[in-house]
C-alpha atoms as a PDB file:
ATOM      1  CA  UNK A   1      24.710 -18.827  16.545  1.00  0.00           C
ATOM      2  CA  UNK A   2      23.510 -20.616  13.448  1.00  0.00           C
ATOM      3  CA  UNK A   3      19.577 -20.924  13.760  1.00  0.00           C
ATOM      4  CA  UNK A   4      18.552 -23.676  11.617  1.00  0.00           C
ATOM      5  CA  UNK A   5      15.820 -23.042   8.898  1.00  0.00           C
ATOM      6  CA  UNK A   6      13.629 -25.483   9.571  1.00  0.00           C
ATOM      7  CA  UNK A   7      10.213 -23.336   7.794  1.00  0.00           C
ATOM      8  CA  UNK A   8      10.434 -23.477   3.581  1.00  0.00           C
ATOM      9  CA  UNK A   9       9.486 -19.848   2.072  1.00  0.00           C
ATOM     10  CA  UNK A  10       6.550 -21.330   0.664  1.00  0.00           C
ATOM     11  CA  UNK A  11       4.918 -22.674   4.188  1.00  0.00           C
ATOM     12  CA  UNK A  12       6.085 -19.265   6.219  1.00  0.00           C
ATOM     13  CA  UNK A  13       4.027 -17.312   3.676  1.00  0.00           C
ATOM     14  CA  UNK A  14       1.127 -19.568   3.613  1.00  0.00           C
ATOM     15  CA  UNK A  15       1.064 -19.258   7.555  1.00  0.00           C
ATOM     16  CA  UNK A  16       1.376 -15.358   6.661  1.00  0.00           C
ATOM     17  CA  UNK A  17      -1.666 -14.934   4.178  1.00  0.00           C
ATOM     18  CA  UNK A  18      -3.814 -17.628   6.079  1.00  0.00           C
ATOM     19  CA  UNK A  19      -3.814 -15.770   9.823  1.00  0.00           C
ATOM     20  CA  UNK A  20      -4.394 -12.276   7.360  1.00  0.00           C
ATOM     21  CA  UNK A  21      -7.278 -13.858   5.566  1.00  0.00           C
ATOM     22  CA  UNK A  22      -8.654 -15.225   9.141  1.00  0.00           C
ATOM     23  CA  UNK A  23      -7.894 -12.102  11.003  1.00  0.00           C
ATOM     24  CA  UNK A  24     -10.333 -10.210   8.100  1.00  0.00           C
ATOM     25  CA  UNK A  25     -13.120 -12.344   8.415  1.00  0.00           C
ATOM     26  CA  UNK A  26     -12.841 -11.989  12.394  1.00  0.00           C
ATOM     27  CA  UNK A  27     -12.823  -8.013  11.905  1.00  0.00           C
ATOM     28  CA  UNK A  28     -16.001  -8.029   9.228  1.00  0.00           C
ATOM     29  CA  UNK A  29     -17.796 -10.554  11.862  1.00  0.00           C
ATOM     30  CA  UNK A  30     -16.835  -8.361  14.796  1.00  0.00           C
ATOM     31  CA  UNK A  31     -18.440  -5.351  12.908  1.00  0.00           C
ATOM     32  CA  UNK A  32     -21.314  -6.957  11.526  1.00  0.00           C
ATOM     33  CA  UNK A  33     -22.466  -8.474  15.025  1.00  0.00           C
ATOM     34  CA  UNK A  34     -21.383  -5.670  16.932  1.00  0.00           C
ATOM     35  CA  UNK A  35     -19.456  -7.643  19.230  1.00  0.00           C
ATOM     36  CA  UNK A  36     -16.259  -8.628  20.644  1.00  0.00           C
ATOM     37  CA  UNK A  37     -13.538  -5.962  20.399  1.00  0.00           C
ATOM     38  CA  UNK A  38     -15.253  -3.559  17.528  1.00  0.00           C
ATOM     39  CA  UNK A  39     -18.233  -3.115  20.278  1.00  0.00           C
ATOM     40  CA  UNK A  40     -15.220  -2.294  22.986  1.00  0.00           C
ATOM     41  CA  UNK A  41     -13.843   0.406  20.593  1.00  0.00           C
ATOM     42  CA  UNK A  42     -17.343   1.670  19.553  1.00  0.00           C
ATOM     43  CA  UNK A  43     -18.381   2.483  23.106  1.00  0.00           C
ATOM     44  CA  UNK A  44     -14.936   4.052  23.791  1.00  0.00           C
ATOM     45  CA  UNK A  45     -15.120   5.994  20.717  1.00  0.00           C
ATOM     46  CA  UNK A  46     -18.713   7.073  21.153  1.00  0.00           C
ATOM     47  CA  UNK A  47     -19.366  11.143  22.122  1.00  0.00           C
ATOM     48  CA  UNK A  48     -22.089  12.402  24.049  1.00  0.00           C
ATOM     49  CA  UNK A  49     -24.189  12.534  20.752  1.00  0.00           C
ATOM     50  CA  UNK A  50     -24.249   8.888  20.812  1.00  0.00           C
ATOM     51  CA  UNK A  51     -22.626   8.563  17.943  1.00  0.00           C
ATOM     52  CA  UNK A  52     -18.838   6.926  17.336  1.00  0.00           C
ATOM     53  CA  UNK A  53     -16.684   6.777  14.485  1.00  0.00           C
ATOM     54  CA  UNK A  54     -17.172   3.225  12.734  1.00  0.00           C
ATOM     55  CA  UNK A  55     -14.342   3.476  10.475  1.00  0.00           C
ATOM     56  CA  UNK A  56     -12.013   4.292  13.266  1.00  0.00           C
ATOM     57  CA  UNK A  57     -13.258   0.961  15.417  1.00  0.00           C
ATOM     58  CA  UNK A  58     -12.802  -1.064  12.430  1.00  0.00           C
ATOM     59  CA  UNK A  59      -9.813  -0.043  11.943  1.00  0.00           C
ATOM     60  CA  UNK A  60      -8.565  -0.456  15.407  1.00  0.00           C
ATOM     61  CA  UNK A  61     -10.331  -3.888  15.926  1.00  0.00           C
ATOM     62  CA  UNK A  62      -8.534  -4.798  12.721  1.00  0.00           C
ATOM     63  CA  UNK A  63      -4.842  -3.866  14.573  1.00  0.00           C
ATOM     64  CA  UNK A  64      -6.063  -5.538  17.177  1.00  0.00           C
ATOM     65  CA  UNK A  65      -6.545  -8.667  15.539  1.00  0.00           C
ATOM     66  CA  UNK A  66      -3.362  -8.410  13.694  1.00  0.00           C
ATOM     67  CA  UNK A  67      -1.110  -8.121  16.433  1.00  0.00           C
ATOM     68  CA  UNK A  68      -1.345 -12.112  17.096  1.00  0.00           C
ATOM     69  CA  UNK A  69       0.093 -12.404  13.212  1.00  0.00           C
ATOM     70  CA  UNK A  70       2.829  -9.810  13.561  1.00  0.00           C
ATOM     71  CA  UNK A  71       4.183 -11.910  16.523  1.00  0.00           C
ATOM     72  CA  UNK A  72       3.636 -15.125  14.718  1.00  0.00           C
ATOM     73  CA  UNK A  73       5.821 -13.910  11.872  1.00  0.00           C
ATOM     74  CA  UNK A  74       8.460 -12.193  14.184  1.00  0.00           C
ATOM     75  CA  UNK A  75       8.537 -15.801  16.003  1.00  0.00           C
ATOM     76  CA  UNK A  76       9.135 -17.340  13.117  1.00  0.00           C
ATOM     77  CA  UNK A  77      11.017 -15.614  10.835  1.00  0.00           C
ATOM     78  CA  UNK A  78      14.180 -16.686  12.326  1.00  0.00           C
ATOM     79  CA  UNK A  79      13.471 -20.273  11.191  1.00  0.00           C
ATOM     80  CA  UNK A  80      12.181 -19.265   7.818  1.00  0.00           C
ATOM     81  CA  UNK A  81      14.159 -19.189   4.465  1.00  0.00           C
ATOM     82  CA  UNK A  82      13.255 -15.529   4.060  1.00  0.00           C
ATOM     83  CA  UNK A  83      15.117 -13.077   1.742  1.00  0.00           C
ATOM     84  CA  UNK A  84      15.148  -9.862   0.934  1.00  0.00           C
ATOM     85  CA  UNK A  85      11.658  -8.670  -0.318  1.00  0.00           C
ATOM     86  CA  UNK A  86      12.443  -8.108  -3.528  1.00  0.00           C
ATOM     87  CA  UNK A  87      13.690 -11.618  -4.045  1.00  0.00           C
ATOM     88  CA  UNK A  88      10.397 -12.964  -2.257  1.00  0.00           C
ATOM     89  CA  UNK A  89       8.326 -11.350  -5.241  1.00  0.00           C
ATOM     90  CA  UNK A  90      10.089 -13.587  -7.469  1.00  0.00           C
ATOM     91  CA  UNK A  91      10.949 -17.089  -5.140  1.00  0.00           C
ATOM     92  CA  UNK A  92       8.614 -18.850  -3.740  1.00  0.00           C
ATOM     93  CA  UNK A  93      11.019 -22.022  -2.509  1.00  0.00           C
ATOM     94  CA  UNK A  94      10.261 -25.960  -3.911  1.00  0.00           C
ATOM     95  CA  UNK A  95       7.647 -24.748  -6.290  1.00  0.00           C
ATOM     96  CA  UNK A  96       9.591 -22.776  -8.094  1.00  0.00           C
ATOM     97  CA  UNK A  97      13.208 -24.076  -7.426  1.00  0.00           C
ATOM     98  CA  UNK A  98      11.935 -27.689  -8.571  1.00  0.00           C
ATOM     99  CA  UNK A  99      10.062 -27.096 -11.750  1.00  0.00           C
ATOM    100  CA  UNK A 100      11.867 -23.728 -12.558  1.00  0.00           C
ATOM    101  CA  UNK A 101      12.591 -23.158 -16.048  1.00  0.00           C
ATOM    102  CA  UNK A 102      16.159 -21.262 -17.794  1.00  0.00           C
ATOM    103  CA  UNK A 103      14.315 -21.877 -21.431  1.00  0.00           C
ATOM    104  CA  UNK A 104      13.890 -17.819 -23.452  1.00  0.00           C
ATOM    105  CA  UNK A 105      10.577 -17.516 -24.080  1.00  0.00           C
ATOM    106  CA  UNK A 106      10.511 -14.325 -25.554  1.00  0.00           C
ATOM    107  CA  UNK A 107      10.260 -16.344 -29.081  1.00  0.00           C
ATOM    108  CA  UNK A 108       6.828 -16.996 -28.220  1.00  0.00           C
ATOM    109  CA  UNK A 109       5.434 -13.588 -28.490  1.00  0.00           C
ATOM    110  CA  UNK A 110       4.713 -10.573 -26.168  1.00  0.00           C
ATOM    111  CA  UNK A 111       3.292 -11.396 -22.636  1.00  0.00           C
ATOM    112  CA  UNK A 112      -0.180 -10.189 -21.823  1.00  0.00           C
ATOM    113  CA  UNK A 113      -0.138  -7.078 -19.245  1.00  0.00           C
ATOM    114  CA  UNK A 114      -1.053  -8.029 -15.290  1.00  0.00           C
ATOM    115  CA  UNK A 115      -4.500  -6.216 -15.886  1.00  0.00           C
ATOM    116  CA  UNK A 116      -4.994  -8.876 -18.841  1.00  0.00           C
ATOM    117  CA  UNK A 117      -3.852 -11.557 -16.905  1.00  0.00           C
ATOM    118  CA  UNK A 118      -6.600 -10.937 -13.901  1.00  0.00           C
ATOM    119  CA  UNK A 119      -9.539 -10.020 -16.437  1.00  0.00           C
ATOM    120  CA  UNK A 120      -9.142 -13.643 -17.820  1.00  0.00           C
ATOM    121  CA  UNK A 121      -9.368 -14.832 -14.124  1.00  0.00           C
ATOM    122  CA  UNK A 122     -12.244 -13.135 -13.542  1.00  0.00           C
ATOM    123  CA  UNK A 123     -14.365 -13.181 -16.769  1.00  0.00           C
ATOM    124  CA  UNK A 124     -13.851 -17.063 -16.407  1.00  0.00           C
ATOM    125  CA  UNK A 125     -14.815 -17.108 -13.101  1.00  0.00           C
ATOM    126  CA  UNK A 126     -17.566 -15.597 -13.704  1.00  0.00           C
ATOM    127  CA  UNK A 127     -18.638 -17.721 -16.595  1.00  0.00           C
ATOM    128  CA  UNK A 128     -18.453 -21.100 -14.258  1.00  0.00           C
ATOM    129  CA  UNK A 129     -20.513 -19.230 -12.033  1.00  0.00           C
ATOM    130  CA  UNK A 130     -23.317 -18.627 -14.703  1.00  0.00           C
ATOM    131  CA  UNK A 131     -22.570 -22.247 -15.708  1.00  0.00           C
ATOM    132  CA  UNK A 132     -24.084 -23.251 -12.013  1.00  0.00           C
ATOM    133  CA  UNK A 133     -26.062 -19.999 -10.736  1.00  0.00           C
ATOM    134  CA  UNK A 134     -28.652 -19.398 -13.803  1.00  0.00           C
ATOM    135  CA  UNK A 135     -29.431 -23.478 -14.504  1.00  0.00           C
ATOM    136  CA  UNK A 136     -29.748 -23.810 -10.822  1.00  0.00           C
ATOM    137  CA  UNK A 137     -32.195 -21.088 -10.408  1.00  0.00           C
ATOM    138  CA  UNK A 138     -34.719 -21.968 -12.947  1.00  0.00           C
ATOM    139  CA  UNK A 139     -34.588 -25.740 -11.973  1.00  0.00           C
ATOM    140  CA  UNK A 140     -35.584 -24.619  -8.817  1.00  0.00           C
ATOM    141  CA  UNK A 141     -38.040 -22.355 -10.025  1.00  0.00           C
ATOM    142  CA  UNK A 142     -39.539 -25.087 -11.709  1.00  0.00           C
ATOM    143  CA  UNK A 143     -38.999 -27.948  -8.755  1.00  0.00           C
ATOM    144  CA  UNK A 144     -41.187 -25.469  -6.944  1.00  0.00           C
ATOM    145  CA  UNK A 145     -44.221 -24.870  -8.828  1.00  0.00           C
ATOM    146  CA  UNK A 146     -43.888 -28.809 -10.261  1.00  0.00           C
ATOM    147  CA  UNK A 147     -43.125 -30.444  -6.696  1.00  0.00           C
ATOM    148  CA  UNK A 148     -40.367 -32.774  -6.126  1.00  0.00           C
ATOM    149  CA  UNK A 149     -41.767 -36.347  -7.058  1.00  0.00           C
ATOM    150  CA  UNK A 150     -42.084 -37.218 -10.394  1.00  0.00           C
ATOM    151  CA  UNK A 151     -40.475 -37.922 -13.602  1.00  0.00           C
ATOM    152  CA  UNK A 152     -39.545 -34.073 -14.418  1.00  0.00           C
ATOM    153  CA  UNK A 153     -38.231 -33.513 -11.051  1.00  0.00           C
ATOM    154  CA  UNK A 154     -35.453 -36.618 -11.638  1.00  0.00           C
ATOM    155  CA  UNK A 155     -35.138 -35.189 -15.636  1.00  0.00           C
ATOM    156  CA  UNK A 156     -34.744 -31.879 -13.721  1.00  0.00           C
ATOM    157  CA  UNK A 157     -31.768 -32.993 -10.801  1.00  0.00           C
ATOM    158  CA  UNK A 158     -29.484 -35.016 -14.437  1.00  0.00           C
ATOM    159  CA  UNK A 159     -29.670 -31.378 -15.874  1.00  0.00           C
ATOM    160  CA  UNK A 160     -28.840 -29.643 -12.642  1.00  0.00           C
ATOM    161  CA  UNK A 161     -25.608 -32.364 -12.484  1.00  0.00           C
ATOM    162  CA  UNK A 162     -24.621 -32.133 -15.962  1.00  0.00           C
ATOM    163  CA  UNK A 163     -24.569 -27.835 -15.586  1.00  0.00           C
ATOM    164  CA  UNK A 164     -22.336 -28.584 -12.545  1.00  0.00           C
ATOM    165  CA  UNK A 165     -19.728 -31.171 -13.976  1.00  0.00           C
ATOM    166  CA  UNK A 166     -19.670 -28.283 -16.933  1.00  0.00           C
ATOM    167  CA  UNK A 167     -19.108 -25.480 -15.122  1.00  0.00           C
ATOM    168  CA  UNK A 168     -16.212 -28.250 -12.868  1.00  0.00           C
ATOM    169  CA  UNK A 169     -14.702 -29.240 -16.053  1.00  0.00           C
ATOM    170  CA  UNK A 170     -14.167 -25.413 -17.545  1.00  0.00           C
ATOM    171  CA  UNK A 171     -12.992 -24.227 -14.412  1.00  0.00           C
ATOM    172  CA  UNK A 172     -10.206 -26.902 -14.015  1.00  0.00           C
ATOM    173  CA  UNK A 173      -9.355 -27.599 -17.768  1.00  0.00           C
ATOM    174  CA  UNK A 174     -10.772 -24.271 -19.288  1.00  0.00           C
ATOM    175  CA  UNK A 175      -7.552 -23.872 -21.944  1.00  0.00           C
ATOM    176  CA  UNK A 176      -7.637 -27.595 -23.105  1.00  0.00           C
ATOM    177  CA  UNK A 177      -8.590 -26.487 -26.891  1.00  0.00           C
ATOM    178  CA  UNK A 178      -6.098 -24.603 -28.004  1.00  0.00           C
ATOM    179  CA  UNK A 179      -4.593 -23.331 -24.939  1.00  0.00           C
ATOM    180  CA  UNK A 180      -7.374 -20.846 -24.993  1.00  0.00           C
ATOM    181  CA  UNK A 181     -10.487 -19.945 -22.300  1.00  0.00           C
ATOM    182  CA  UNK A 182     -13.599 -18.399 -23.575  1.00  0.00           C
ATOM    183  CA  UNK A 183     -12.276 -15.168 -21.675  1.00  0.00           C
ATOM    184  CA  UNK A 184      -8.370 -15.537 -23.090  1.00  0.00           C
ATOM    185  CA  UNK A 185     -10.038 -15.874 -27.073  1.00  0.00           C
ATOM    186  CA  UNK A 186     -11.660 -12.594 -25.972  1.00  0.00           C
ATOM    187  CA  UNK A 187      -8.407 -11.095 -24.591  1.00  0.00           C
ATOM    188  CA  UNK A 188      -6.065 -12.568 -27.470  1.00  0.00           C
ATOM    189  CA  UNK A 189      -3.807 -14.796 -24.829  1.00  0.00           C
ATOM    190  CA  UNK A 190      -3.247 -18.204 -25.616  1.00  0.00           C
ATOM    191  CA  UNK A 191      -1.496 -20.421 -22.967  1.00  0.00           C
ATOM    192  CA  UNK A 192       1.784 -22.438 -24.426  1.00  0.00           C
ATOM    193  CA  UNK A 193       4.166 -25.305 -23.326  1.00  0.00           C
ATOM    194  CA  UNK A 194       7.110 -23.189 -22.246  1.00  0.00           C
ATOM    195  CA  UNK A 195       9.806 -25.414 -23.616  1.00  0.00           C
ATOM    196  CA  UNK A 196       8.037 -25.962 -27.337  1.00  0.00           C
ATOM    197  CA  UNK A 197       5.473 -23.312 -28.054  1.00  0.00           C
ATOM    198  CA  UNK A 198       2.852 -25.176 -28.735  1.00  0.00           C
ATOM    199  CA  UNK A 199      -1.109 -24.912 -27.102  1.00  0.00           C
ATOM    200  CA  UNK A 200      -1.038 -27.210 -23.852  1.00  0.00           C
ATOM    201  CA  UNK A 201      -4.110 -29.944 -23.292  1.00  0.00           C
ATOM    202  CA  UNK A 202      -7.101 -30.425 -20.932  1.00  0.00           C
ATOM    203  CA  UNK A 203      -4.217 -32.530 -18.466  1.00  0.00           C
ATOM    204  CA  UNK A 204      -1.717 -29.650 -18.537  1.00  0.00           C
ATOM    205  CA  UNK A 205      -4.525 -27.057 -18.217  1.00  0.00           C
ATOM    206  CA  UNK A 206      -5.774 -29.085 -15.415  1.00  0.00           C
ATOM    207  CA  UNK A 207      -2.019 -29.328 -13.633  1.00  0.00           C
ATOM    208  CA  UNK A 208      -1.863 -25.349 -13.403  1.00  0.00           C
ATOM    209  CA  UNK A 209      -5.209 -24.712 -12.270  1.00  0.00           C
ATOM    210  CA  UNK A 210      -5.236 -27.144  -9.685  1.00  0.00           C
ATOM    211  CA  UNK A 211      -3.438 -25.274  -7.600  1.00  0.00           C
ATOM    212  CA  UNK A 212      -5.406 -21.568  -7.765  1.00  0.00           C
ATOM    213  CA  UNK A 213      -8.176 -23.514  -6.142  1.00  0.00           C
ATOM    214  CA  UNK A 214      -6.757 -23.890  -2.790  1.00  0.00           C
ATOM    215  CA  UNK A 215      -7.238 -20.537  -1.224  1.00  0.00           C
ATOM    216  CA  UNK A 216      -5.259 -18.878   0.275  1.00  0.00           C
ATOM    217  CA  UNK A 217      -2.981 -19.998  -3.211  1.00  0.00           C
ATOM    218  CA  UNK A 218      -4.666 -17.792  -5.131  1.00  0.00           C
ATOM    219  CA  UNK A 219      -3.223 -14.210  -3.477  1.00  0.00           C
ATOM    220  CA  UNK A 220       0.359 -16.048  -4.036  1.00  0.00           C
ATOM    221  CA  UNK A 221      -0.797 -16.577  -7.739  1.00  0.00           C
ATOM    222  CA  UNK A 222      -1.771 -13.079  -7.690  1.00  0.00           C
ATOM    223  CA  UNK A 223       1.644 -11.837  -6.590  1.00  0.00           C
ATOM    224  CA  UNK A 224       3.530 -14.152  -8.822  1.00  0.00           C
ATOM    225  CA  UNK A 225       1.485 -12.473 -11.973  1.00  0.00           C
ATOM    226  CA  UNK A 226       2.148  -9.075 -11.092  1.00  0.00           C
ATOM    227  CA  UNK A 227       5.926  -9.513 -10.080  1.00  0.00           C
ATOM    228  CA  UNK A 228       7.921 -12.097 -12.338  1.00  0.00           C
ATOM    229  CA  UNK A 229       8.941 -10.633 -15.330  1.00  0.00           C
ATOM    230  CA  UNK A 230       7.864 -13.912 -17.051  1.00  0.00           C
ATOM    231  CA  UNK A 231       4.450 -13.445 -15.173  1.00  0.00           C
ATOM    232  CA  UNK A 232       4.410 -16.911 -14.407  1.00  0.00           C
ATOM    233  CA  UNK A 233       2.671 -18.298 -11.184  1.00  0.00           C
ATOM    234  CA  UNK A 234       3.121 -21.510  -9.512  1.00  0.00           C
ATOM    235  CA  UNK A 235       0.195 -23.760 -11.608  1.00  0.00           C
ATOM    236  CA  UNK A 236       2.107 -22.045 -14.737  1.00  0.00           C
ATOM    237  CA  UNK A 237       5.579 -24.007 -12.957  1.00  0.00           C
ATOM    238  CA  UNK A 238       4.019 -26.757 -11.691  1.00  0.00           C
ATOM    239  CA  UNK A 239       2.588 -27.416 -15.953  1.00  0.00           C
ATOM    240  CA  UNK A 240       5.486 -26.104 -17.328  1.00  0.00           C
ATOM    241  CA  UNK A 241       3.597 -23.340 -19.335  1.00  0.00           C
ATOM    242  CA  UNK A 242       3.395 -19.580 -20.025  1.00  0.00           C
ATOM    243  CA  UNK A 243       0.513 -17.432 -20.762  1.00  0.00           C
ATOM    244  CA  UNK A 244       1.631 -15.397 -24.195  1.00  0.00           C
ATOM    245  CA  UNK A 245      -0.502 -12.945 -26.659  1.00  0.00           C
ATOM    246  CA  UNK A 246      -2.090 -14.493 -29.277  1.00  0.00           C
ATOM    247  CA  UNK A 247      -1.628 -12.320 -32.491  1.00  0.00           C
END
């Protein structure tokens, strides 16, 4: 009996990562409230001391909450273009098999190591964050002692906007000079059309980081980085680009 696949790779992994990602923040609510099943396994676990073993109820509540996704998956699999694991690391269905690319880029240099790769992430993460966070705090430092009426509080909210469409603008089109981040000039990567070698734009930087934005995207991305051999993810296929050293 031929079971039609009805579920693209893509989607049945998306399903996957979503009911984890859910089933975590369950388990850290459960713990932090002391409720639902954590509070069942804490008085079960608990000794005449009074005392119980909170790692232990986590970690059961946490099985317990991941039972729904293990049937979920089992229930679908059958339906689901799924292949062997090791091909999963490096497929991921229409996003790849549509904008995949046969072109040798090894001409373009060496390819930044998976550590790199995630230190760029993060350092310019962190720098869209200070874009927003430190602006916003004083501002509202200042709204406070100033009051909210007035010309400096309206001089006050423009600033406050034009720190936000900044820190917007790097975190979507962050490699549009040059192909290069603040954080990849600091590692030495540059980011390069994959078919000529040459720095992308703000619109292709934009096209592969639209995509890392819609969580739960990003732990795909993650795998995709630290299991193709070109360490391309699915913005990188989507732009047509690769992420090279710059020496």
């Amino acid at each position: 009996m031929n079971i039609p696949k009805i579920i693209p790779l893509w989607l049945f992994r998306t399903i996957g990562i979503s009911m984890l990602i859910l089933c975590s923040l369950a388990s850290i609510y459960f713990i932090v409230t002391f409720s639902g099943p954590f509070e069942f396994f804490a008085e079960l676990l608990t000794d005449e001391s009074e005392t119980y073993p909170v790692v232990l109820a986590a970690l059961l509540t946490l099985l317990l909450l991941l039972m729904p996704c293990l049937v979920v998956a089992i229930i679908l699999r059958p339906f689901s273009n799924v292949p062997a694991f090791k091909s999963q690391m490096t497929d991921m269905g229409p996003f790849t098999a549509k904008f995949k690319s046969d072109v040798d880029t090894s001409m373009y240099g060496e390819l930044p190591s998976v550590l790199s790769r995630c230190l760029a992430f993060i350092i310019d993460r962190f720098l869209v964050i200070m874009f927003i966070a430190i602006p916003a705090a004083v501002i509202t430092v200042v709204i406070e002692q100033t009051g909210r009426t007035g010309a400096i509080f309206y001089i006050l909210m423009v600033f406050m906007i034009g720190f936000i469409l900044i820190g917007a603008v790097y975190s979507y089109a962050r490699d549009m000079f040059g192909g290069k981040s603040i954080a990849r000039r600091m590692l030495k990567q540059k980011v390069v059309d994959i078919s000529t070698g040459r720095p992308i734009g703000g619109w292709r930087s934009f096209k592969r980081e639209i995509i890392i934005h819609f969580a739960p995207l990003i732990l795909i991305e993650l795998i995709l980085i630290s299991s193709n051999k070109d360490r391309r993810r699915m913005g990188d296929n989507w732009a047509k680009t690769i992420v090279v050293k710059d020496l």
